[in-house]
Each structure stands twice: as C-alpha cells, then as structure tokens.
C-alpha atoms as a PDB file:
ATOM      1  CA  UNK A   1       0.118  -1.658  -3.904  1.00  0.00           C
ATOM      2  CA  UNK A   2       0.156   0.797  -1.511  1.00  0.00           C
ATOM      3  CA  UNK A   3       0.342   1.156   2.122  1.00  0.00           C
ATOM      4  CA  UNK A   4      -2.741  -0.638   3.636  1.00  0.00           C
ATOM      5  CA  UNK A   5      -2.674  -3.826   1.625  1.00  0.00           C
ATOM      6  CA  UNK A   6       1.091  -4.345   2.045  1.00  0.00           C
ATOM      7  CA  UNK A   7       0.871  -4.271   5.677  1.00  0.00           C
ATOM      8  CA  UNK A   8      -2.498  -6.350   5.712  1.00  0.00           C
ATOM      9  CA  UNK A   9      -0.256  -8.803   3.339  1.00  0.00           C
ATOM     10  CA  UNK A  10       2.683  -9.491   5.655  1.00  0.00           C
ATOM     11  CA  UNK A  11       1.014 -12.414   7.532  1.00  0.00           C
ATOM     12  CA  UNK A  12       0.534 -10.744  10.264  1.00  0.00           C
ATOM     13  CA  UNK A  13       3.615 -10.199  11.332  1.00  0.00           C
ATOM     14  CA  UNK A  14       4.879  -7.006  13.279  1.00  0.00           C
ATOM     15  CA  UNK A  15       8.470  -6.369  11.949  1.00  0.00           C
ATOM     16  CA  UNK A  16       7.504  -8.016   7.847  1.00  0.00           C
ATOM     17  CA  UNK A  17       4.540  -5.363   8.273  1.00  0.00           C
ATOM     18  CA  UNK A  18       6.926  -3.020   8.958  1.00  0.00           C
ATOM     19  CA  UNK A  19       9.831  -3.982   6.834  1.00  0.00           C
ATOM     20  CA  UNK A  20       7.080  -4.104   3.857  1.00  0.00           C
ATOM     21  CA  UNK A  21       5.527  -0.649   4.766  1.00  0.00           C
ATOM     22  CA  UNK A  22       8.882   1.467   5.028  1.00  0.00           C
ATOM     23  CA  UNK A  23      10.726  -0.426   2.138  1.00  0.00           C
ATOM     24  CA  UNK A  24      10.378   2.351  -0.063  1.00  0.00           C
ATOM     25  CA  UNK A  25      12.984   4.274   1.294  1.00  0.00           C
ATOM     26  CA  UNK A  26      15.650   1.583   1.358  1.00  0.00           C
ATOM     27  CA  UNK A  27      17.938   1.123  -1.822  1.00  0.00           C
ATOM     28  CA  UNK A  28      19.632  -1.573  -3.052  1.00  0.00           C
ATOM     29  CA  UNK A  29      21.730  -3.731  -0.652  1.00  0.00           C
ATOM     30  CA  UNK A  30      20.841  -1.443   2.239  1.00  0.00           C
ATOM     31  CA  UNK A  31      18.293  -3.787   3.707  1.00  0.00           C
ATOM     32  CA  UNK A  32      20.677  -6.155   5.036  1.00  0.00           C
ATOM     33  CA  UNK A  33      21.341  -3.966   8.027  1.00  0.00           C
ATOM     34  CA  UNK A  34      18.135  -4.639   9.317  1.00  0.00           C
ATOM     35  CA  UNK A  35      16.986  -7.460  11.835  1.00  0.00           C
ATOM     36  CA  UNK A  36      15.933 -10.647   9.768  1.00  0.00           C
ATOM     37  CA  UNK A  37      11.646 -10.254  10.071  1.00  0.00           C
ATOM     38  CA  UNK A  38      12.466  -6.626   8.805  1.00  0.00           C
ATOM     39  CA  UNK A  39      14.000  -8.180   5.993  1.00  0.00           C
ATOM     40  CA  UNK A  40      11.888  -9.991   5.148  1.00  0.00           C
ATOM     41  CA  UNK A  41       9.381  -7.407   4.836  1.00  0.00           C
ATOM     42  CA  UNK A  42      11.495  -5.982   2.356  1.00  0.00           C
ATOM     43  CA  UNK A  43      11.984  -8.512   0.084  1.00  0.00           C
ATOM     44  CA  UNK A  44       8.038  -8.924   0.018  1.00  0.00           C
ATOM     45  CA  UNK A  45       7.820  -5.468  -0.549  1.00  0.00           C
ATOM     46  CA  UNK A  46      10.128  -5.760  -3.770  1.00  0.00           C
ATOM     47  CA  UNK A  47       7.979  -9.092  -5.008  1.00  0.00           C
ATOM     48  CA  UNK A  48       4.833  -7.727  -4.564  1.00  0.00           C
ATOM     49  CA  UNK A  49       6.334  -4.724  -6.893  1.00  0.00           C
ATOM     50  CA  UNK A  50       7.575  -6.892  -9.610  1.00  0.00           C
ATOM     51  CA  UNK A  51       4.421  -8.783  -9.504  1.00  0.00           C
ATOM     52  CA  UNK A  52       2.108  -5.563  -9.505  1.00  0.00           C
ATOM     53  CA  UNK A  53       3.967  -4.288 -12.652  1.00  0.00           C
ATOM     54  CA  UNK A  54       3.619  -7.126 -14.263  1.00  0.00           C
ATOM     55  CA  UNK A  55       0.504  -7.797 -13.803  1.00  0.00           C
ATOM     56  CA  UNK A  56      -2.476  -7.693 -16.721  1.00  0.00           C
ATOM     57  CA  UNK A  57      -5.034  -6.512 -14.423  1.00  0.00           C
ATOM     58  CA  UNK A  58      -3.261  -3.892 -12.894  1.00  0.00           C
ATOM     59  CA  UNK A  59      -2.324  -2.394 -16.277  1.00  0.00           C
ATOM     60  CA  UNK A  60      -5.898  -2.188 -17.374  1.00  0.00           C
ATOM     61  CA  UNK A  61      -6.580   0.296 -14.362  1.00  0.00           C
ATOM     62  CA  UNK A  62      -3.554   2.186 -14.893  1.00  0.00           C
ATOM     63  CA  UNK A  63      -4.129   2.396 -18.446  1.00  0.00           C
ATOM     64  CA  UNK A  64      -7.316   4.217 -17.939  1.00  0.00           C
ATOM     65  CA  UNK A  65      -5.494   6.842 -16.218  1.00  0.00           C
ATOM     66  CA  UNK A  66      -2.073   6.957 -18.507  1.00  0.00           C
ATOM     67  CA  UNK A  67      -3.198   9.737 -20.899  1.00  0.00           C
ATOM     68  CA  UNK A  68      -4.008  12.031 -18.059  1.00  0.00           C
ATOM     69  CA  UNK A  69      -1.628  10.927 -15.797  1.00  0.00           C
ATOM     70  CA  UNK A  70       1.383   9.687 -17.447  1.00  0.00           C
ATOM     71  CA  UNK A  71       4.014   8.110 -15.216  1.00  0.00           C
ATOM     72  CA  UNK A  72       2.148   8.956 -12.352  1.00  0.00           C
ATOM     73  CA  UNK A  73      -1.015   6.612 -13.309  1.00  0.00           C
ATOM     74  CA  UNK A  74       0.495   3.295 -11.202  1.00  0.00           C
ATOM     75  CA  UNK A  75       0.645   5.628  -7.888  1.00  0.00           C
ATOM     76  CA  UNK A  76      -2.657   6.304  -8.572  1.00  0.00           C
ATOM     77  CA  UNK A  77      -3.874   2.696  -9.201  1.00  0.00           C
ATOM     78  CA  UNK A  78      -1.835   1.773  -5.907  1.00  0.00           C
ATOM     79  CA  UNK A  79      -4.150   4.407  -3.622  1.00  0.00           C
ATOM     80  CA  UNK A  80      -7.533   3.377  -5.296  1.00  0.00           C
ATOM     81  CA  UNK A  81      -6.715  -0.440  -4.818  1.00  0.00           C
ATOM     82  CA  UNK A  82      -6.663   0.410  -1.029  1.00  0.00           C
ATOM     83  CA  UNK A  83      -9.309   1.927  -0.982  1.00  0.00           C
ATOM     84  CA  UNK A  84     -11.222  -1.048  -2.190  1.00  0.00           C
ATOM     85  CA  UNK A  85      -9.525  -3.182   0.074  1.00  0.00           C
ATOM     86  CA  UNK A  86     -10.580  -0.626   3.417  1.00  0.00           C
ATOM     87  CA  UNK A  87     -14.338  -0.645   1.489  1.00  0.00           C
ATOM     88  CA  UNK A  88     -14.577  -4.889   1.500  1.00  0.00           C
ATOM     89  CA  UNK A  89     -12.016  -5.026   4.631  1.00  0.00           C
ATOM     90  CA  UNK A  90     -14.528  -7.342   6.406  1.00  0.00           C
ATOM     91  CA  UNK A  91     -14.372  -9.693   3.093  1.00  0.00           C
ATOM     92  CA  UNK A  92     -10.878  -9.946   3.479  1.00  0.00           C
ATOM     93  CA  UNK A  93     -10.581 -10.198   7.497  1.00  0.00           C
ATOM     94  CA  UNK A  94     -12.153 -10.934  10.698  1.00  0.00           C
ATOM     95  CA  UNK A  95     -10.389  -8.271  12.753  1.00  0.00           C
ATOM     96  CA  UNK A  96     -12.073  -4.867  12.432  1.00  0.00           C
ATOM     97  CA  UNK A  97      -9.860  -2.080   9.998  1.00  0.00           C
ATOM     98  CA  UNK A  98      -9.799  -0.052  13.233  1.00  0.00           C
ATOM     99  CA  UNK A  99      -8.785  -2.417  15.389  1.00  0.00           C
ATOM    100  CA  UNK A 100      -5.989  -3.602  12.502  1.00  0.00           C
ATOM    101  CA  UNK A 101      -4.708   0.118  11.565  1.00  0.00           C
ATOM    102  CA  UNK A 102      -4.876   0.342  16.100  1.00  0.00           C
ATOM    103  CA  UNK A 103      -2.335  -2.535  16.424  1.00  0.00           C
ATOM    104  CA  UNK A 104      -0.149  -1.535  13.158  1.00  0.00           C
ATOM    105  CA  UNK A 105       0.442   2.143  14.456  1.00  0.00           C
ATOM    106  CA  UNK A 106       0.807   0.690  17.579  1.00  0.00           C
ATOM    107  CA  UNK A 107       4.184  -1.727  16.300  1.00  0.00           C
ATOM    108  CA  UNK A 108       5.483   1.402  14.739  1.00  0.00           C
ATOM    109  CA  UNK A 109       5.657   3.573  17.942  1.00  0.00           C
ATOM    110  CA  UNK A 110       7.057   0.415  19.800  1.00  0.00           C
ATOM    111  CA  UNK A 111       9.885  -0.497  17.445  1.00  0.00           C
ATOM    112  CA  UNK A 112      10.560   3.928  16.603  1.00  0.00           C
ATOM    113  CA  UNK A 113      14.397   2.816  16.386  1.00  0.00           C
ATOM    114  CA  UNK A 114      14.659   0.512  13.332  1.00  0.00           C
ATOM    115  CA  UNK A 115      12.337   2.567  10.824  1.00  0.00           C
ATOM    116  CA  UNK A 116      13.969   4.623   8.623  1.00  0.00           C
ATOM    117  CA  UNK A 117      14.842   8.601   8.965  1.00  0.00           C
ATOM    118  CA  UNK A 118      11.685   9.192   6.309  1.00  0.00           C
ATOM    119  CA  UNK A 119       9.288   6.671   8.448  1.00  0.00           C
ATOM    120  CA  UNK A 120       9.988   8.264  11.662  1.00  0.00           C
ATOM    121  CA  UNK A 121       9.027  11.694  10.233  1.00  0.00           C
ATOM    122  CA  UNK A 122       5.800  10.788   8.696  1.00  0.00           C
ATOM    123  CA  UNK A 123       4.441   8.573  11.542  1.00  0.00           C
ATOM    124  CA  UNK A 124       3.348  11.348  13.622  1.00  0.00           C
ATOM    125  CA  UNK A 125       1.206  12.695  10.611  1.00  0.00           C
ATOM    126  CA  UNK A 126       0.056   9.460   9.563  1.00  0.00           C
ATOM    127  CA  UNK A 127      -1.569   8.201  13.131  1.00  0.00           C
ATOM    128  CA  UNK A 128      -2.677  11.785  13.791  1.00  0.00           C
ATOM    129  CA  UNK A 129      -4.439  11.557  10.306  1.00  0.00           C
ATOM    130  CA  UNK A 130      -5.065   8.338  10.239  1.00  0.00           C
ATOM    131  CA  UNK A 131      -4.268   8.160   6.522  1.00  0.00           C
ATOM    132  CA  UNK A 132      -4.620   4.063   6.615  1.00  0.00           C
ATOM    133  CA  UNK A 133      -8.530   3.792   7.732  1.00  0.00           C
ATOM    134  CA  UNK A 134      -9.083   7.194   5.497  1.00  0.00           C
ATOM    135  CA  UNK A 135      -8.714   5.055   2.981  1.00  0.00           C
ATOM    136  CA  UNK A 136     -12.186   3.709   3.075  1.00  0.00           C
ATOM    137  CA  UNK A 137     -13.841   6.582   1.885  1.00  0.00           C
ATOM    138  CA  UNK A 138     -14.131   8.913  -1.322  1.00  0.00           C
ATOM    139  CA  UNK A 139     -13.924  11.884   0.536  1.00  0.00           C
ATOM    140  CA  UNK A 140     -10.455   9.826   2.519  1.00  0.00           C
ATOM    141  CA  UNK A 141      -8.895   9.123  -0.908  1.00  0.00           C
ATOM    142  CA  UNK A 142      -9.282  12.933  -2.302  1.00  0.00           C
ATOM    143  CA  UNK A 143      -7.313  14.066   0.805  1.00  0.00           C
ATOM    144  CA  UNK A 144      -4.681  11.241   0.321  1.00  0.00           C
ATOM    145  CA  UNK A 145      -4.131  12.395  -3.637  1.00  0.00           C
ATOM    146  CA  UNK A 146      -4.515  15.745  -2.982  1.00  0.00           C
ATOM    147  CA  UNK A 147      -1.148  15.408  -0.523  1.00  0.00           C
ATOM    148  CA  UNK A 148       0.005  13.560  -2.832  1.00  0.00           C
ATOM    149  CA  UNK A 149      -0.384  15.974  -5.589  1.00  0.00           C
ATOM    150  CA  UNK A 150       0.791  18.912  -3.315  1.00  0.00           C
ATOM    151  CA  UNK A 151       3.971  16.714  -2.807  1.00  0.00           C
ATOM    152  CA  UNK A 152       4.857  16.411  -6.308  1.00  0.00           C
ATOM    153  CA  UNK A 153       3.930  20.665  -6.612  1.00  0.00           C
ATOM    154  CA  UNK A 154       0.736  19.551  -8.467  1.00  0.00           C
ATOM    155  CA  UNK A 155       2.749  18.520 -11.314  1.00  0.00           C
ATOM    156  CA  UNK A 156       0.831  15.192 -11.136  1.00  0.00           C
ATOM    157  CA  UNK A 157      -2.844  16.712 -11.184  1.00  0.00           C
ATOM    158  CA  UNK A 158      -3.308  13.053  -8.820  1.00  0.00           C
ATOM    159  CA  UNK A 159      -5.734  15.320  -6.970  1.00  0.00           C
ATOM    160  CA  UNK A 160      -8.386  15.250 -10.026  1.00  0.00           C
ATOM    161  CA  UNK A 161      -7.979  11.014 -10.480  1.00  0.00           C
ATOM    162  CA  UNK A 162     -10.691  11.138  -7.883  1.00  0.00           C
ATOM    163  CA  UNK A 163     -13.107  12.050 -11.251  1.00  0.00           C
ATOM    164  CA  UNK A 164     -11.744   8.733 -12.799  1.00  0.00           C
ATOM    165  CA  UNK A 165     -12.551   6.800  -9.570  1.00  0.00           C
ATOM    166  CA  UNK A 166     -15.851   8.089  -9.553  1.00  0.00           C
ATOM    167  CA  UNK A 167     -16.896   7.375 -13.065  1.00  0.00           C
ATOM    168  CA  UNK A 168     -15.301   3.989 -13.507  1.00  0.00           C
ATOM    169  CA  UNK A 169     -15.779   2.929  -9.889  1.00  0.00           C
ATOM    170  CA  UNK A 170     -17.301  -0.522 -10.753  1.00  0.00           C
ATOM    171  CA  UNK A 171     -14.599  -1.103 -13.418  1.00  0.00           C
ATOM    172  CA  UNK A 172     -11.756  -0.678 -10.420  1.00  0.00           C
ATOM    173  CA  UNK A 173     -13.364  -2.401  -8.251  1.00  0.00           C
ATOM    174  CA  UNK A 174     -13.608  -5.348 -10.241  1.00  0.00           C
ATOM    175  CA  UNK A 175     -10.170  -5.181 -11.289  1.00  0.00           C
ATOM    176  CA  UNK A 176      -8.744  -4.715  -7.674  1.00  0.00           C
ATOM    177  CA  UNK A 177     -10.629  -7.720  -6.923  1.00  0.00           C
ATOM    178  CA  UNK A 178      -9.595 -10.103  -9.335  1.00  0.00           C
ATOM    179  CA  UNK A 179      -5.706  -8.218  -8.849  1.00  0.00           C
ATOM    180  CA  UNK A 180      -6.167  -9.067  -5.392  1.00  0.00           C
ATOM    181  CA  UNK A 181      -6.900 -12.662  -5.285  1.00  0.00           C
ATOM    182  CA  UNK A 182      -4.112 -13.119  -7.275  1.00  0.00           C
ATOM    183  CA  UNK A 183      -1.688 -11.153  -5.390  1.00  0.00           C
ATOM    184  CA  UNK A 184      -2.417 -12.702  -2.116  1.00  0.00           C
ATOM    185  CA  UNK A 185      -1.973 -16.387  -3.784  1.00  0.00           C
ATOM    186  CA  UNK A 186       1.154 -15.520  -4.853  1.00  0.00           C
ATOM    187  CA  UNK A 187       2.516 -13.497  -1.491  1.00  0.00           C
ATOM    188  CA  UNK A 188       1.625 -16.729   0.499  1.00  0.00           C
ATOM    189  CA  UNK A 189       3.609 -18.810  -1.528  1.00  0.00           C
ATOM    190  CA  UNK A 190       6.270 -15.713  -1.309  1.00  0.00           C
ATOM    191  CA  UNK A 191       5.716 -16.006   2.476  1.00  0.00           C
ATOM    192  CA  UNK A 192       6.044 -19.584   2.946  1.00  0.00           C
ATOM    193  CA  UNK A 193       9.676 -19.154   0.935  1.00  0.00           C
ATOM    194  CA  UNK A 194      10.934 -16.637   2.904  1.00  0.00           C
ATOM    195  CA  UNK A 195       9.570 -18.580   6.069  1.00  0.00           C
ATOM    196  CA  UNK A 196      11.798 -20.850   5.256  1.00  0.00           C
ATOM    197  CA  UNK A 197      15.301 -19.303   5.271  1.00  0.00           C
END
C-alpha cells in the first residue's frame, strides 16, 4: 500500500502514522533508534508489506499490469489502491480527506527532527503538492506516476498504467475493496499486538 492508506491505517496515531509513512527508508535493525510509537509504525509498515505480497487479491491487480510493467507492476497497484481509498474516503471515515491529509502534514512539520534525511527532503514538495489528497483524482494519479516514472528515468513507463486504470477501473476497484477490508481486519489485530508491548 502506499502512502495514504498506511497513514489512514495507523489508528490514528501521530508518531505510528509517521513511523508507517517514512519506513521505507529505514533498513534492517535501524528502527530501534527511534522513539517507541515510531516504532511501532514501522513494524506495521513491514506487516502490512508481507501481508500485501501475499495477498490473492492484490496479485490479481498486479498481474494485469506484469507484462507491461514487470517488477514495477506492485508500485503501481500500491498508487491506484489509494486512489480508491481518497475516491470512497467518506466510506471509510468520518473526518473529511482534507481535514485528515491537514492534520497528517501538520504532525510531520511538528515532529521535523525524528523523520528521516529522505522524509525531511520530500515534505516540502509533498504539502506544497499535496500529493496525498491528489490522489483522489485521475488527472492526481497521472501526475503521481508520471514523477514516479521520471524518478526511475522512465525506465518504468508507470506514467502510461494510467491507460490500465482507465480501462479496468471497475475491476480495481473491486479488488481494492475486497483487499481493503481484509487488510484493515488484519492491521487491527496487528495494532492491538503491538498495543500491547
């Protein structure tokens, strides 16, 4: 999953919001310099990985893309899944996705001095964008891939998945949803675990 639904998956919770948002960019045994809430973030971050890979669903949207895509088909499937969450947000919460995406910038700019070097350089871009409430649109998601693409020198051709979105948009969106359920079953009980250290 990408960046939206790990941060609306984090219980509401500042520092696992942003221990699950920046995890990406800490290896191995490195989180356990961080404070314990940011930890935690982290090792949801990892589950919800393990799960997503694993998961039936999720391999029947990034299967659609493989052939065209190759390795770069579950980055893909990440992006369009939050998209589909920022679409249905008010399905899946009574807060407002601008009033959310507010708050969660908001934490970031407050707590600057734990995230990591890569974090602190994106943020900037990523409020002044607003890349997380972009994500409720078509037109949001093209510029999201597109940067995406441009990252990876266009090697990954992510920019054009937006054809694949728009031809089996029904089909994703039935899969996120069904992914989704599942996922936030299983983070709870993930939650309620760590909760308890």
């Amino acid at each position: 999953m990408n960046f939206l639904a790990r941060i609306y998956l984090s219980d509401n919770n500042d520092f696992i919001k942003i221990g699950n948002f920046m995890a990406d960019g800490i290896r191995g045994n490195d989180y356990l310099d961080y404070p314990q809430e940011i930890k935690k973030g982290i090792i949801l971050h990892r589950y919800i990985d393990t799960f997503t890979d694993a998961n039936e669903i999720f391999r029947i949207s990034k299967h659609r893309l493989h052939e065209r895509y190759g390795h770069y088909s579950g980055v893909i499937v990440d992006i369009l899944y939050d998209h589909f969450l920022a679409k249905n947000w008010t399905k899946y919460s009574d807060e407002s996705l601008t009033s959310f995406v507010f708050r969660f910038y908001q934490s970031l700019e407050d707590n600057f001095e734990v995230l990591t070097p890569k974090t602190q350089r994106i943020l900037p871009i990523m409020i002044e964008q607003n890349w997380l409430e972009s994500y409720a649109t078509v037109e949001g998601i093209s510029k999201i891939l597109f940067q995406m693409d441009y990252r990876t020198k266009f090697k990954s051709k992510m920019q054009f998945s937006v054809e694949e979105l728009e031809t089996f948009y029904d089909d994703f969106e039935n899969e996120f949803t069904l992914f989704f359920e599942e996922l936030r079953n299983h983070v709870k009980e993930k939650l309620i675990e760590l909760n308890e250290v």
